[in-house]
Protein backbone atom coordinates (compact mmCIF):
# COMPACT_ATOMS: atom_id res chain seq x y z
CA UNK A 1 -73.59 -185.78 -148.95
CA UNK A 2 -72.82 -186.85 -152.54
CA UNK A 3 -74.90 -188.88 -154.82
CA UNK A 4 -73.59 -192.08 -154.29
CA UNK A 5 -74.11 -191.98 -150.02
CA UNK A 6 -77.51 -190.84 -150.76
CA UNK A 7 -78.44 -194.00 -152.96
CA UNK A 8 -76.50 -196.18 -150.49
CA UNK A 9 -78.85 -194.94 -147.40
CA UNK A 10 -81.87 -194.77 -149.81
CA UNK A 11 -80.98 -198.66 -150.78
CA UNK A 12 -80.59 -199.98 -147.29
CA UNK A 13 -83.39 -198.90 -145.54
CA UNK A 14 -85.39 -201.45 -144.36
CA UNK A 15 -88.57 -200.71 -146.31
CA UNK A 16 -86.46 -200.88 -149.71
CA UNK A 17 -85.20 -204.00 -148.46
CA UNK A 18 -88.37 -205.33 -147.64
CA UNK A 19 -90.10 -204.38 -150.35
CA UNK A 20 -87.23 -206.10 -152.70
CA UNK A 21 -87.72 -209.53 -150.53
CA UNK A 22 -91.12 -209.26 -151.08
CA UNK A 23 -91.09 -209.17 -154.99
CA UNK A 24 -88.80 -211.90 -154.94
CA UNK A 25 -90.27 -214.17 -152.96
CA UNK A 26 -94.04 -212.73 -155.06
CA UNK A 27 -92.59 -213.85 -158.24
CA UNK A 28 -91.34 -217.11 -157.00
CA UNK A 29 -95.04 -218.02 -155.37
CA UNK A 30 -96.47 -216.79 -158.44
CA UNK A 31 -94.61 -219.63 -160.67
CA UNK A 32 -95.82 -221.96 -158.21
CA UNK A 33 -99.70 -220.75 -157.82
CA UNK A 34 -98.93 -221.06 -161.81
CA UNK A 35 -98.26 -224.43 -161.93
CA UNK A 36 -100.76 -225.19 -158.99
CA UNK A 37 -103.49 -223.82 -161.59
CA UNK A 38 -102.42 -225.37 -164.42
CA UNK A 39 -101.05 -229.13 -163.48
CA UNK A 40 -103.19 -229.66 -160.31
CA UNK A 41 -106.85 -227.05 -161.10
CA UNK A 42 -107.43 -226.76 -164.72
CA UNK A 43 -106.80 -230.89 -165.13
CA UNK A 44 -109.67 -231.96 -163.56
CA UNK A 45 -112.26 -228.71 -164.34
CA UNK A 46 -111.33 -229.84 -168.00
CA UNK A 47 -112.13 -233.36 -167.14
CA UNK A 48 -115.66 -232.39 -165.69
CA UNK A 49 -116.13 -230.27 -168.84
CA UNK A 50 -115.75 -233.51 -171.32
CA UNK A 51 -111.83 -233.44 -170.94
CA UNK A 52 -111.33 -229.57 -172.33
CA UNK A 53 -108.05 -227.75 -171.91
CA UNK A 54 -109.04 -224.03 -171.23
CA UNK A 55 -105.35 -223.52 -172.75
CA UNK A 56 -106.12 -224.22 -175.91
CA UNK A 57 -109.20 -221.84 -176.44
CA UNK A 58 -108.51 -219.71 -179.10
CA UNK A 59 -110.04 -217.76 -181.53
CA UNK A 60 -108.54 -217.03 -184.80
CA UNK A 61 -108.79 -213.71 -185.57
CA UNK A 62 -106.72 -213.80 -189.27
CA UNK A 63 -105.17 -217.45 -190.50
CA UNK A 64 -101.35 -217.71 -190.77
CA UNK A 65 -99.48 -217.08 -194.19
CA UNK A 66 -96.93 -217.74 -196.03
CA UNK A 67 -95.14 -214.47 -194.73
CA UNK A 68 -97.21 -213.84 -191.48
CA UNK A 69 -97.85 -216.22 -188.48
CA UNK A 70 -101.84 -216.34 -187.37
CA UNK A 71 -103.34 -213.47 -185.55
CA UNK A 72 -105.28 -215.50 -182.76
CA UNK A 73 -107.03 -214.43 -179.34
CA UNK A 74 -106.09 -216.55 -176.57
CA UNK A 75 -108.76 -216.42 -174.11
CA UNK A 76 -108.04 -219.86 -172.77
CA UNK A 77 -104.96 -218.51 -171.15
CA UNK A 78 -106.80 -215.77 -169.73
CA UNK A 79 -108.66 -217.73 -167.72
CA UNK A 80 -106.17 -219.65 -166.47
CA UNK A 81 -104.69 -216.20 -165.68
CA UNK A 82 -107.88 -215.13 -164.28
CA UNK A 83 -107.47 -218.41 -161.71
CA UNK A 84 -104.20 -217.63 -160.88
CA UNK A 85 -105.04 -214.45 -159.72
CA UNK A 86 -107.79 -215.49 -157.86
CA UNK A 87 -105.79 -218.25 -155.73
CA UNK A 88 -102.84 -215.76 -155.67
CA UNK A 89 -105.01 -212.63 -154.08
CA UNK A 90 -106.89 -215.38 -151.74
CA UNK A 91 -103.59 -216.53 -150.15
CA UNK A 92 -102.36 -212.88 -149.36
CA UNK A 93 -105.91 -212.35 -147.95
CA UNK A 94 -105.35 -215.10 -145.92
CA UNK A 95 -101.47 -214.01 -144.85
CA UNK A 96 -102.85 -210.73 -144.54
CA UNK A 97 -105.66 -212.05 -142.31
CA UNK A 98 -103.59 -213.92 -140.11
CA UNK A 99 -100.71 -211.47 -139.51
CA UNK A 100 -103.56 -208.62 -138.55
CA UNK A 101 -104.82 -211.69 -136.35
CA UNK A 102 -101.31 -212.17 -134.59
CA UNK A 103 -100.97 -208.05 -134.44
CA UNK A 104 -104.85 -207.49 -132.64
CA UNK A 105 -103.54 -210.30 -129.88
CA UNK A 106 -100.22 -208.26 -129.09
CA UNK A 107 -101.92 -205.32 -129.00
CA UNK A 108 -104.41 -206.39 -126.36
CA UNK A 109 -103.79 -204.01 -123.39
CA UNK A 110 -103.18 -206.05 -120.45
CA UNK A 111 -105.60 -206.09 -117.47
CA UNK A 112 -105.03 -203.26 -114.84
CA UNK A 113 -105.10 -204.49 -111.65
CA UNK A 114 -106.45 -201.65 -109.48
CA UNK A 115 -105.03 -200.85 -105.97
CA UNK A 116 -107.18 -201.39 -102.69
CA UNK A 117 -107.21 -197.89 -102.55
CA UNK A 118 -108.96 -196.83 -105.45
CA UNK A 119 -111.11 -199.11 -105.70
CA UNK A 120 -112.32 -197.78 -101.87
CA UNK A 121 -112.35 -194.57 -103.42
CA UNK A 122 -114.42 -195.41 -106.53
CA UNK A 123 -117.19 -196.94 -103.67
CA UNK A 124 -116.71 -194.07 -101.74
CA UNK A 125 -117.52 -192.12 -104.59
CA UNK A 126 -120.71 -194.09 -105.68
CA UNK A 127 -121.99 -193.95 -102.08
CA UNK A 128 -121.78 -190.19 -102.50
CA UNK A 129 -123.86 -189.90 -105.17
CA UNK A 130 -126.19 -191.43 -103.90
């Protein structure tokens, strides 16, 4: 098998497929959990702070230059990053959550009806014991 038939059945198995699908459709949730955080979240926690935008924290480690922009720690936009984490690893928990739900139902082994038979037996059985 040459090179290129190997890549081709390495590329279309269905767990490389998946797995692309899956970081597609991640990165587009992720610009919307983004958004979420910072046009629907962060508005009104700033509001209840006295109208802060977490954003805009900074600290300015070195001020600009003529010849060198300012060196300056963000940490605003780390918590916002911090947020979108959070909301992003709570809604896979919850996916997560209710697939294993949906999976624990299927696997739920159906009742066995017993035959007249057996059942007899089983008594039969107990009696002897006795």
């Amino acid at each position: 098998m040459n090179l290129i038939q190997e890549f081709k059945k390495f590329a279309m198995r269905g767990s490389v497929v998946d797995l692309a699908v899956g970081i597609i459709i991640g990165a587009a949730f992720s610009k919307i959990v983004t958004s979420f955080v910072n046009d629907v979240i962060m508005p009104p926690i700033g509001l209840l702070l006295g109208g802060v935008d977490f954003g805009s924290f900074a600290v300015t480690v070195k001020a600009a230059t003529v010849n060198a922009p300012a060196v300056v720690i963000r940490y605003g936009a780390f918590i916002n990053n911090i947020i979108d984490f959070l909301i992003v690893a709570f809604a896979i928990f919850m996916l997560i959550k209710a697939i294993n739900s949906l999976k624990n139902k299927e696997e739920e082994k159906p009742v066995i009806v017993q035959k007249e038979e057996v059942v007899l037996l089983a008594e039969i059985r107990d009696l002897l014991k006795k």
